[in-house]
N, C-alpha and C. Protein backbone atom coordinates (compact mmCIF):
# COMPACT_ATOMS: atom_id res chain seq x y z
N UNK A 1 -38.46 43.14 51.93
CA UNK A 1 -37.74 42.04 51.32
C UNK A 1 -38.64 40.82 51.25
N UNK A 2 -39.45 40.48 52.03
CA UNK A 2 -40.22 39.53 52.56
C UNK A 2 -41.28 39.77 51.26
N UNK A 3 -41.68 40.82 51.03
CA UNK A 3 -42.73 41.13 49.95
C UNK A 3 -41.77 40.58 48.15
N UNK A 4 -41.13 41.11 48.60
CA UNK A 4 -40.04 40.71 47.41
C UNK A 4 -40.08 39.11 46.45
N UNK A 5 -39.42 38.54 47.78
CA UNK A 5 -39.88 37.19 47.62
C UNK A 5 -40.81 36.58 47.66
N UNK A 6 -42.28 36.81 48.16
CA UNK A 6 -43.47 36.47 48.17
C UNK A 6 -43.63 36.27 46.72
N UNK A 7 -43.50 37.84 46.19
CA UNK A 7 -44.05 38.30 44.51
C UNK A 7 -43.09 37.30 43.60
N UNK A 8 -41.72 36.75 43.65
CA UNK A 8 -41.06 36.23 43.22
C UNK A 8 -41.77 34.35 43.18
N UNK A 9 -41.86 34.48 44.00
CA UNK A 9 -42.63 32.98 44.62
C UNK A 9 -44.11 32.82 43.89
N UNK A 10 -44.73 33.94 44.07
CA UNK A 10 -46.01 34.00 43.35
C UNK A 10 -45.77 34.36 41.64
N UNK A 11 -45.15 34.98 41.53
CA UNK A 11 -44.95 35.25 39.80
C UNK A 11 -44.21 34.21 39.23
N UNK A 12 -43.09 33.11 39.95
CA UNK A 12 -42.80 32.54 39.34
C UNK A 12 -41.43 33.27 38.46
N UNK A 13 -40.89 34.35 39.11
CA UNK A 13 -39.39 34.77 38.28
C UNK A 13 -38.05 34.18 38.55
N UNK A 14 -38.40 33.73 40.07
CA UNK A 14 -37.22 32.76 40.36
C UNK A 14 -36.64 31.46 39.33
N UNK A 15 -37.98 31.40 38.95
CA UNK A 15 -38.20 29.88 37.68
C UNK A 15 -37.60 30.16 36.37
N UNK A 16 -38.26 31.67 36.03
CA UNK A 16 -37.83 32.25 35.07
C UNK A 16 -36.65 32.83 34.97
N UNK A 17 -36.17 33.15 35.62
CA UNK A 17 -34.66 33.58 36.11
C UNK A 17 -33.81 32.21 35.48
N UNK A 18 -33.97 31.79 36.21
CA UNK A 18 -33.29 29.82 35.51
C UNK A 18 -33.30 29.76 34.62
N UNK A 19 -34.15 29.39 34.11
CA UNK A 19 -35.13 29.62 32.17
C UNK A 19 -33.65 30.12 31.61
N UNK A 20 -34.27 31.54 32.04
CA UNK A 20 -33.24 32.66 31.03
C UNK A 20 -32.14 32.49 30.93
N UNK A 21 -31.21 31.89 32.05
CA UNK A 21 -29.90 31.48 32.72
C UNK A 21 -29.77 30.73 32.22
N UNK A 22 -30.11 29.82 31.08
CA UNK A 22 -30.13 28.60 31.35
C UNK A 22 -29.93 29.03 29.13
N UNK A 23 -30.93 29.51 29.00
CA UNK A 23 -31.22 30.13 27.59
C UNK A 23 -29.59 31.05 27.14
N UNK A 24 -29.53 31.62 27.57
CA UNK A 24 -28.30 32.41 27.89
C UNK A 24 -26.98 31.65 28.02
N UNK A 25 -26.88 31.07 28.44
CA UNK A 25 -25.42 29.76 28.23
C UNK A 25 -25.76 29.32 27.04
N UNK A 26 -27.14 28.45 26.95
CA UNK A 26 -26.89 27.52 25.72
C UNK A 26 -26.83 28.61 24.38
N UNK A 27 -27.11 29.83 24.33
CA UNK A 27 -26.89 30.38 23.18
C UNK A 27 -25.53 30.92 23.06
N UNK A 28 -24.96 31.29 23.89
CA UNK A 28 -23.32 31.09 23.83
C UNK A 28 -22.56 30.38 23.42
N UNK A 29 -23.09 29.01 24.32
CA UNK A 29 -22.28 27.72 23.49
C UNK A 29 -22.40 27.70 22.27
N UNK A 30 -23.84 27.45 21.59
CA UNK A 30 -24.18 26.97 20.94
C UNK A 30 -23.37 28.50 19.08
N UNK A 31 -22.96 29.61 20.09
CA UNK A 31 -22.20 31.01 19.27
C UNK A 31 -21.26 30.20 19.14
N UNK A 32 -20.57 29.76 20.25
CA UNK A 32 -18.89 29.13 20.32
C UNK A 32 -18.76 28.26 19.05
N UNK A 33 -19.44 27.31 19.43
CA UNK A 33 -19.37 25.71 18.59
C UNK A 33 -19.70 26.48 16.88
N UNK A 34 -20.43 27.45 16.44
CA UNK A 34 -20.77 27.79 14.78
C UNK A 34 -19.39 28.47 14.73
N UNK A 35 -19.27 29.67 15.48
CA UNK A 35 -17.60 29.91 15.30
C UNK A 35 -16.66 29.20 15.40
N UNK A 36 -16.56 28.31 15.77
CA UNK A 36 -15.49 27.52 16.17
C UNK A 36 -15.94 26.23 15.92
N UNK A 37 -16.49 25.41 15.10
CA UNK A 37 -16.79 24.31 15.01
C UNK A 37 -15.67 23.36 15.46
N UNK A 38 -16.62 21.99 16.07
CA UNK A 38 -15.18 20.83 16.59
C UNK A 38 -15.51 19.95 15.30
N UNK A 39 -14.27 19.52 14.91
CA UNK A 39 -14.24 18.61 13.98
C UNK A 39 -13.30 17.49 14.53
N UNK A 40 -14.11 16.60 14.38
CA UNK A 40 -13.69 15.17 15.04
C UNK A 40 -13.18 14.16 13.39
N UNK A 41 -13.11 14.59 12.12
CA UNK A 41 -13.08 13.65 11.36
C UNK A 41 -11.04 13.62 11.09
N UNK A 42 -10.63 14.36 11.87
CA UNK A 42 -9.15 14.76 11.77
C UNK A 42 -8.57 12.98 12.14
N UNK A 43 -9.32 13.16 13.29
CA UNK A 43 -8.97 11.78 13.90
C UNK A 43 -9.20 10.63 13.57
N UNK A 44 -10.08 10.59 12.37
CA UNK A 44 -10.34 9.28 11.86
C UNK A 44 -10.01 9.10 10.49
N UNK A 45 -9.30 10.37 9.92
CA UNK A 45 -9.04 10.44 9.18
C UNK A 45 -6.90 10.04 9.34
N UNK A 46 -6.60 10.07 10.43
CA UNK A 46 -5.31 10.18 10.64
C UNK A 46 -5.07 8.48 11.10
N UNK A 47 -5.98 7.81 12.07
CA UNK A 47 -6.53 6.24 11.91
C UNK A 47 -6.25 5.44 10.69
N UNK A 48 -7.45 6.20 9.37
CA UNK A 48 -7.34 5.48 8.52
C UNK A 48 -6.02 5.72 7.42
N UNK A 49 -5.16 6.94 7.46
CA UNK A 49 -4.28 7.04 6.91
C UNK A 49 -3.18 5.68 7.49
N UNK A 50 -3.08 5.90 8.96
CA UNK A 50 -2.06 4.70 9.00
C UNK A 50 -2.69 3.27 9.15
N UNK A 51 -3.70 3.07 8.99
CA UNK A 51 -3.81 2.07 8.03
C UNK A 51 -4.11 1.34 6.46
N UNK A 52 -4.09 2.77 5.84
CA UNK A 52 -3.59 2.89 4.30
C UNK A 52 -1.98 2.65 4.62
N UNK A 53 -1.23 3.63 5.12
CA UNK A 53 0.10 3.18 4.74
C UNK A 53 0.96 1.78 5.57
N UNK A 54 -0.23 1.00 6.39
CA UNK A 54 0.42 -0.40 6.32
C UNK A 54 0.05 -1.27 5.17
N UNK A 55 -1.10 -0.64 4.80
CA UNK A 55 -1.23 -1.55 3.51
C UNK A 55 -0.19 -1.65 2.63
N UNK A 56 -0.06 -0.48 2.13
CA UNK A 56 0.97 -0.64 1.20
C UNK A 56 1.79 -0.91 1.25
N UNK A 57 2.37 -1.09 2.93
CA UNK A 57 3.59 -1.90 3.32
C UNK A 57 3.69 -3.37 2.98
N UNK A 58 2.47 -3.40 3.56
CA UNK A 58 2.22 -5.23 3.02
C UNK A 58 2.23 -5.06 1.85
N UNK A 59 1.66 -4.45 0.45
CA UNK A 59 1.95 -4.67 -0.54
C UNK A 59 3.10 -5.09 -0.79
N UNK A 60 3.84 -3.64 -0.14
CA UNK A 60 5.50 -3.97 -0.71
C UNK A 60 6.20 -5.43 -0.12
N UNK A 61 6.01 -6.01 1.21
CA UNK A 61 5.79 -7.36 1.44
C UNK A 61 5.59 -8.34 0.64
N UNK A 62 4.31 -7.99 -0.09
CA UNK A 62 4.11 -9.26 -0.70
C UNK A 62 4.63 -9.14 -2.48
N UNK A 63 4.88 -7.96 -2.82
CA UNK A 63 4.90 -7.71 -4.02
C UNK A 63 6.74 -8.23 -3.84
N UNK A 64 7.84 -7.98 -3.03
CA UNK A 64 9.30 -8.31 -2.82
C UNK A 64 8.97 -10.12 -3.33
N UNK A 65 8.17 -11.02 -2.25
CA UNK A 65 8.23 -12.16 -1.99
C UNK A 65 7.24 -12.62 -3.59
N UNK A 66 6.64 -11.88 -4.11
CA UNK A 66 6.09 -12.47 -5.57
C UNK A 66 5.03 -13.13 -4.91
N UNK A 67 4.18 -12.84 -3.96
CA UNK A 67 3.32 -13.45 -3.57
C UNK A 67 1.70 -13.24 -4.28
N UNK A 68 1.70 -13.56 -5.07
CA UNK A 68 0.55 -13.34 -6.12
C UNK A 68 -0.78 -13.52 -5.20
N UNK A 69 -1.06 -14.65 -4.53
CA UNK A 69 -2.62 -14.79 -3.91
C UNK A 69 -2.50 -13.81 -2.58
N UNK A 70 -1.65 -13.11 -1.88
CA UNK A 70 -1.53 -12.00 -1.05
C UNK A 70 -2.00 -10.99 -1.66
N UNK A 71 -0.91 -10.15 -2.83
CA UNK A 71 -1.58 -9.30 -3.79
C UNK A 71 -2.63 -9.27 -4.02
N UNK A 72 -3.62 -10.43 -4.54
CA UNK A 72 -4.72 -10.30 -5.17
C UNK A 72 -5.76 -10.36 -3.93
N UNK A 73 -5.30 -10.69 -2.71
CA UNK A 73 -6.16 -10.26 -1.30
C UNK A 73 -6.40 -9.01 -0.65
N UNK A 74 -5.31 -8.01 -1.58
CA UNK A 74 -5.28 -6.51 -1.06
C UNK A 74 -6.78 -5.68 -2.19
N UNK A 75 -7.24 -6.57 -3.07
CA UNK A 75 -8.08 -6.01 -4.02
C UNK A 75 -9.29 -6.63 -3.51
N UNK A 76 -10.45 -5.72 -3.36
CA UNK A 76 -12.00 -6.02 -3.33
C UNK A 76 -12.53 -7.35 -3.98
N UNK A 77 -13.00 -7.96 -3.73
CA UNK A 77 -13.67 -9.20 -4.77
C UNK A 77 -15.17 -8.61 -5.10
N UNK A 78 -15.06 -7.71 -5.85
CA UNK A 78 -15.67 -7.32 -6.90
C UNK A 78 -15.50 -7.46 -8.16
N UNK A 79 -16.61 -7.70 -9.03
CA UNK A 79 -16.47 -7.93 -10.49
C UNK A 79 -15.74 -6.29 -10.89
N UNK A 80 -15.59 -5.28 -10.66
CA UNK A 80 -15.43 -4.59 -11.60
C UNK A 80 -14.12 -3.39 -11.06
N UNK A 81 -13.26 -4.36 -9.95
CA UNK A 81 -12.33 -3.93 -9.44
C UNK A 81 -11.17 -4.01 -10.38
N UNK A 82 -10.47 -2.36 -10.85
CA UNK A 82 -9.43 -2.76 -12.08
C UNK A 82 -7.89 -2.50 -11.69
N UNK A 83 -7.14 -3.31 -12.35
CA UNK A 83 -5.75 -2.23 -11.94
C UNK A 83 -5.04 -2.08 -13.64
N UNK A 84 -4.78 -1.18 -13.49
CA UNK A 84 -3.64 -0.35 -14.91
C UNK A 84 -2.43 -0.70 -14.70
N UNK A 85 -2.02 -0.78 -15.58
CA UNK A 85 -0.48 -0.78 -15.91
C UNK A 85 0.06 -0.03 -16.90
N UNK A 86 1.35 0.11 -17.34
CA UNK A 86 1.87 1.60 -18.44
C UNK A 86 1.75 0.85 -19.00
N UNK A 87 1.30 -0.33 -20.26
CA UNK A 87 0.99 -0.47 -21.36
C UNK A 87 -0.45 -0.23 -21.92
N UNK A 88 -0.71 0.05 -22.92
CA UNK A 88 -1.36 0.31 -23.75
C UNK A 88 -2.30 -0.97 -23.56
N UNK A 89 -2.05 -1.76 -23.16
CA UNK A 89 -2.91 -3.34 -23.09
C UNK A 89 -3.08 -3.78 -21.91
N UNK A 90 -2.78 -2.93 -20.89
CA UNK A 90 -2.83 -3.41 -19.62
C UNK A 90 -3.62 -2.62 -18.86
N UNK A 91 -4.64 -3.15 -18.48
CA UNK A 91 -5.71 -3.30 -18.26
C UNK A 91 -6.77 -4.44 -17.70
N UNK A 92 -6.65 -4.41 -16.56
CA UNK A 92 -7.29 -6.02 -15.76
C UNK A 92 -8.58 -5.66 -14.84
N UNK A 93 -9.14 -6.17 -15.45
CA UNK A 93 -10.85 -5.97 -14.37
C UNK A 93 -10.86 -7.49 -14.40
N UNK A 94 -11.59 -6.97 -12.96
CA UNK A 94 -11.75 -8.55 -11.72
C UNK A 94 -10.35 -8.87 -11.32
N UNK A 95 -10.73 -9.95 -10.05
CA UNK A 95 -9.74 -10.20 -9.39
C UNK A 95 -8.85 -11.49 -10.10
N UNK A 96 -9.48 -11.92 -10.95
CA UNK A 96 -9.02 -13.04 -12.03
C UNK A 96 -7.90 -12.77 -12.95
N UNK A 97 -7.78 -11.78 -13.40
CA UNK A 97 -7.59 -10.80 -14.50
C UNK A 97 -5.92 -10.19 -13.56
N UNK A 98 -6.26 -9.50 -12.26
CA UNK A 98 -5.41 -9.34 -11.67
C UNK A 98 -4.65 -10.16 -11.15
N UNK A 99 -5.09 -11.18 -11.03
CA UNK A 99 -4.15 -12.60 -10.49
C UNK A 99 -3.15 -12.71 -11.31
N UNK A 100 -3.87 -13.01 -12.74
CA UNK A 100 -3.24 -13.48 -13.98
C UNK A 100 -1.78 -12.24 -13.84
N UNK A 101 -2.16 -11.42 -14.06
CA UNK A 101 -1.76 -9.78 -14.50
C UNK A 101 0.15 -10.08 -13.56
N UNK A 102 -0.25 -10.23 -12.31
CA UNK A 102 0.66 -10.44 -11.41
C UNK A 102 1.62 -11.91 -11.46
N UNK A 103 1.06 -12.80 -11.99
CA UNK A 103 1.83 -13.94 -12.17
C UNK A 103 2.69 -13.82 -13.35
N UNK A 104 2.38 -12.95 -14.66
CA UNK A 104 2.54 -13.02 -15.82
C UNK A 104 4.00 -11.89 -15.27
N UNK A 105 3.67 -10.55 -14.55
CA UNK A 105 4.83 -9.84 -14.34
C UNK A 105 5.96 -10.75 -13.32
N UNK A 106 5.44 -11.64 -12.60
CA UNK A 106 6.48 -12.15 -11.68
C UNK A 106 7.32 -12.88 -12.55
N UNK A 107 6.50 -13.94 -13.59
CA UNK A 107 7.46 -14.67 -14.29
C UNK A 107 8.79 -13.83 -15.25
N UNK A 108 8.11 -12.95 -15.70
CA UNK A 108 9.82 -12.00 -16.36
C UNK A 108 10.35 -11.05 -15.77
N UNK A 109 10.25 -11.10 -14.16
CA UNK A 109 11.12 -11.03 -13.16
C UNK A 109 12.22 -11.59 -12.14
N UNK A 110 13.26 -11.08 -12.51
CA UNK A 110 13.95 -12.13 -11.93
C UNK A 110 13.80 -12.03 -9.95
N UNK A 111 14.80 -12.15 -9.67
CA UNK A 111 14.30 -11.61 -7.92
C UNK A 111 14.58 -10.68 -7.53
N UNK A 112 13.20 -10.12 -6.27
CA UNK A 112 13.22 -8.53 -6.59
C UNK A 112 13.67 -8.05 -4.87
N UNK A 113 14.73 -7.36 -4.94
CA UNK A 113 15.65 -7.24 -4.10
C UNK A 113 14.86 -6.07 -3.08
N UNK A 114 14.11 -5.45 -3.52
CA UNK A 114 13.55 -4.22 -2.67
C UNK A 114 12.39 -3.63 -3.66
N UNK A 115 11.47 -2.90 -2.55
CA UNK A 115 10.15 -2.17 -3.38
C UNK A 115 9.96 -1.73 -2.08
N UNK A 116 9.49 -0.12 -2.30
CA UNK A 116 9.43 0.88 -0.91
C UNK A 116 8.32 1.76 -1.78
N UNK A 117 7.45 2.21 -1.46
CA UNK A 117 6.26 3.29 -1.81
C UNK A 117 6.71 4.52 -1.06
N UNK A 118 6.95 5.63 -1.31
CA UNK A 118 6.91 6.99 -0.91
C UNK A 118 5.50 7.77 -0.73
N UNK A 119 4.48 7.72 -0.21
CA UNK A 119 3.33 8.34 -0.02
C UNK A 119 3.31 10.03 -0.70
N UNK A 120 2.61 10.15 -1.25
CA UNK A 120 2.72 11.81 -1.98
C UNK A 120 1.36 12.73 -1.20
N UNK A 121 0.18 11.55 -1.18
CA UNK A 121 -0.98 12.36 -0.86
C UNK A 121 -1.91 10.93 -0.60
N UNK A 122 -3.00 11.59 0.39
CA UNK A 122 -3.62 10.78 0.66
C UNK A 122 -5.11 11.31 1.24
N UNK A 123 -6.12 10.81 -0.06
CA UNK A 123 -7.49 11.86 0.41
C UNK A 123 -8.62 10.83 0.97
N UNK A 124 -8.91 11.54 2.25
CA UNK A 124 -10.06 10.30 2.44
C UNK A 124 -11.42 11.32 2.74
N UNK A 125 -12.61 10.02 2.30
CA UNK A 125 -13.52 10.79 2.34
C UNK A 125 -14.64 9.50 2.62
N UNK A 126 -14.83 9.58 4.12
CA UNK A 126 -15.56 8.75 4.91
C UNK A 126 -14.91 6.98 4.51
N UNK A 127 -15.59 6.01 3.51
CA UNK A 127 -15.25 4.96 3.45
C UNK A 127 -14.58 4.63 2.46
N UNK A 128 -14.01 5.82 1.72
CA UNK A 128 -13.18 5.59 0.23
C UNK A 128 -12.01 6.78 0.30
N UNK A 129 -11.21 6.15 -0.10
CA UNK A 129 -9.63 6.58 -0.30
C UNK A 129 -9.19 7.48 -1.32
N UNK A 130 -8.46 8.08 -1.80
CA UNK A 130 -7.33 8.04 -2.91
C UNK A 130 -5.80 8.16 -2.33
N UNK A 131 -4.98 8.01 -3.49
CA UNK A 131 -3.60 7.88 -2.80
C UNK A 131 -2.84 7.88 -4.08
N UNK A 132 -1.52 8.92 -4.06
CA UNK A 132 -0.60 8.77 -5.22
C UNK A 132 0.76 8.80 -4.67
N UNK A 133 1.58 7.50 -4.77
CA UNK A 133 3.05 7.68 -4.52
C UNK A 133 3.75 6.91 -5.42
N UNK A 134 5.05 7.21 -5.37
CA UNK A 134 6.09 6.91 -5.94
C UNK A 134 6.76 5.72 -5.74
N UNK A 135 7.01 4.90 -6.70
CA UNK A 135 7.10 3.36 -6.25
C UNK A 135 8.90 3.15 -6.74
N UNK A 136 9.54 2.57 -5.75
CA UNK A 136 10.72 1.94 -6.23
C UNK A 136 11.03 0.84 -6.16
N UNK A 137 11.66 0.40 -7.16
CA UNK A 137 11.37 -1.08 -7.17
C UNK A 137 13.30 -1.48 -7.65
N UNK A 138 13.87 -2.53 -7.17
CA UNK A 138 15.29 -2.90 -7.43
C UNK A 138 14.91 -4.73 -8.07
N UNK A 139 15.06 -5.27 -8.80
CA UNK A 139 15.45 -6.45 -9.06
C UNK A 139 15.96 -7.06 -9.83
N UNK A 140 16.37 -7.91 -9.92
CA UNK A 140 17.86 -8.81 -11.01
C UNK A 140 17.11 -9.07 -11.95
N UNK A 141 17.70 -9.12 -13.15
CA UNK A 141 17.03 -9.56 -14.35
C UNK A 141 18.13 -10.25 -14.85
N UNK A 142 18.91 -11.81 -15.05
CA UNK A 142 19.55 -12.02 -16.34
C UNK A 142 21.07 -11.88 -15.45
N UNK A 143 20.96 -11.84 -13.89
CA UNK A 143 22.09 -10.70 -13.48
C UNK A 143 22.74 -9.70 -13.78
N UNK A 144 21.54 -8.97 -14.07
CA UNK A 144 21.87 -7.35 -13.98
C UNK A 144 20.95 -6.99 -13.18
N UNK A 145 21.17 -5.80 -12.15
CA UNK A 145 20.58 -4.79 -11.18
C UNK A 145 19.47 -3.74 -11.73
N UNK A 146 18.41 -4.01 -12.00
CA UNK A 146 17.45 -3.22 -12.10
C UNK A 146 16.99 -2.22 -10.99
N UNK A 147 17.48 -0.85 -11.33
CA UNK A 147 16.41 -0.48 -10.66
C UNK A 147 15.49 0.42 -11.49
N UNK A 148 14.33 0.72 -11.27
CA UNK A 148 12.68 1.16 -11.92
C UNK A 148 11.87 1.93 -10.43
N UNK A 149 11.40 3.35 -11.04
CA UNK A 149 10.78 3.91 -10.64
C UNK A 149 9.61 4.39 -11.27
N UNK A 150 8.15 4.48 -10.57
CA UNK A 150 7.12 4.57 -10.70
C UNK A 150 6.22 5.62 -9.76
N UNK A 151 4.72 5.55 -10.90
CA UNK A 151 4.32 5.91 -9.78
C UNK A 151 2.50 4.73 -9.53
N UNK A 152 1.95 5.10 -8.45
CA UNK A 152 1.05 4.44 -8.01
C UNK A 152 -0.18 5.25 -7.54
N UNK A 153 -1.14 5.26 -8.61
CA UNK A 153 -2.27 6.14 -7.65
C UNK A 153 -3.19 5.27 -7.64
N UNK A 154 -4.66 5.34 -6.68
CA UNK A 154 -5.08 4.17 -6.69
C UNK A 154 -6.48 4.63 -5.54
N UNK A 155 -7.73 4.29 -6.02
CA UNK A 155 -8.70 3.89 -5.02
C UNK A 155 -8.81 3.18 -4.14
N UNK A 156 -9.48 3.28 -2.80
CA UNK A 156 -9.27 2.24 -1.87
C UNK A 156 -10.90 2.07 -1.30
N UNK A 157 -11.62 1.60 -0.64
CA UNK A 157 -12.44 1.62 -0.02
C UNK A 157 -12.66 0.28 1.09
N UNK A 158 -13.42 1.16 2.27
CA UNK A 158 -13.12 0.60 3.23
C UNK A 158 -14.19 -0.80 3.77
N UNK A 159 -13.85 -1.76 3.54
CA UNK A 159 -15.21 -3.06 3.88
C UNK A 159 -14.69 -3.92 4.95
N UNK A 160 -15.83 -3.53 6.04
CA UNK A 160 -15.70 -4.57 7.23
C UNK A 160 -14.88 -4.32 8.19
N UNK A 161 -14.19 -2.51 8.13
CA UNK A 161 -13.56 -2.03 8.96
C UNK A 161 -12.06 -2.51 8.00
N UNK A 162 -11.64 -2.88 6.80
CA UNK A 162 -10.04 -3.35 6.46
C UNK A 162 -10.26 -2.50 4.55
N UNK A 163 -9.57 -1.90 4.55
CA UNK A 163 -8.80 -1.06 3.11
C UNK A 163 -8.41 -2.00 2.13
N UNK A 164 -8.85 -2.23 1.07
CA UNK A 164 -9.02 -2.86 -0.24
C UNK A 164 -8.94 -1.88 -1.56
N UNK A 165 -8.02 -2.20 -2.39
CA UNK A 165 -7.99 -1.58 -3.57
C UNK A 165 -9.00 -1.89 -4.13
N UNK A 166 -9.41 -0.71 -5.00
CA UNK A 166 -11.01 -0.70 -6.22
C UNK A 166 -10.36 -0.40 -7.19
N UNK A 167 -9.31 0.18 -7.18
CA UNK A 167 -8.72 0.91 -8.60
C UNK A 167 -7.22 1.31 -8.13
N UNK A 168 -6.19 0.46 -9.34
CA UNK A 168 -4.84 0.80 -9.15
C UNK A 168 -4.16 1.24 -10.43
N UNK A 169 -3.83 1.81 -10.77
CA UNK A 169 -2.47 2.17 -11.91
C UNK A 169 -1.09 2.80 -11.78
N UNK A 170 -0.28 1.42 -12.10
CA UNK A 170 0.86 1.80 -12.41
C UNK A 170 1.51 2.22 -13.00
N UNK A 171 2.50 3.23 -13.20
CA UNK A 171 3.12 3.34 -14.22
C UNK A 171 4.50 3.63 -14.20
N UNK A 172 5.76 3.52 -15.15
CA UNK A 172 6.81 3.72 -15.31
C UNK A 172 7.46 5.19 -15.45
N UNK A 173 8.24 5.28 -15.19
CA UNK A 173 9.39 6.73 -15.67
C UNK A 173 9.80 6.22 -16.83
N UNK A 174 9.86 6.74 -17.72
CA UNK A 174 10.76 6.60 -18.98
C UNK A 174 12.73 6.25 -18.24
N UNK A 175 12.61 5.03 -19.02
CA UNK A 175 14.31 5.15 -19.18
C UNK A 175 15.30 5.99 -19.34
């Protein structure tokens, strides 16, 4: 036995023994983790969902109260940030354009009793968004009860750690 360990001591297999031991786990793990990959983006992806859907809460916040310079704070200040609307002419690039866009709909609105977004889908992909839901909207016109349903799909991207629209379009259900 004594010879055993001598030769072990002198060859250096005790060392190698380790080595191998050592080689041997990490290629296991390293089997585990390709079969089984961990994906950590679930979680930051479920983060930034609920803070997409407070946004749009605040939208609906500020869009109830007609708050035009709120609105136009949920959009990027970029030159070439647009939002759509169901007309044929509506169409607003920059945040100027959208200001306007929003003051012009508040004025031939009378007061708007409720607006709730229904979330349909929501794709993220690292610092940019998409998102399509269904918009309801109730308000008086003239005293009569409007209500109008829509829908809302829309780019988002993420600056400075806070969610900003790049691209919105609205549009109507037919009457």
């Amino acid at each position: 036995m004594r010879d055993l360990i001598a030769a072990e001591k002198f060859y250096g297999y005790s060392k190698n023994r380790k080595a191998g031991l050592f080689i041997v786990i990490f290629m296991v793990v390293a089997g585990l983790l390709t079969a089984f990959p961990v994906n950590l983006s679930h979680l930051r992806d479920t983060k930034s969902k609920t803070e997409i859907q407070a946004m749009l809460s605040r939208f609906d916040e500020l869009y109830r109260g007609k708050d035009v310079s709120g609105l136009t704070a949920l959009y990027a200040d970029a030159p070439d940030v647009i939002a759509i609307g169901a007309g044929n002419s509506e169409q607003y690039i920059g945040p100027e354009a959208i200001e306007a866009a929003y003051k012009k709909e508040f004025s031939e609105l009378g007061e708007i009793k409720s607006v709730l977004h229904k979330t349909l889908s929501v794709t993220i992909s690292r610092e940019t968004a998409s998102l399509a839901a269904v918009r309801y909207i109730t308000a008086l016109s003239k005293d009569e009860v409007i209500h109008r349903t829509g829908r809302l799909t829309a780019v988002l991207k993420k600056v400075h750690g806070k969610w900003f629209f790049i691209q919105t379009h609205f549009s109507l259900q037919p009457e």
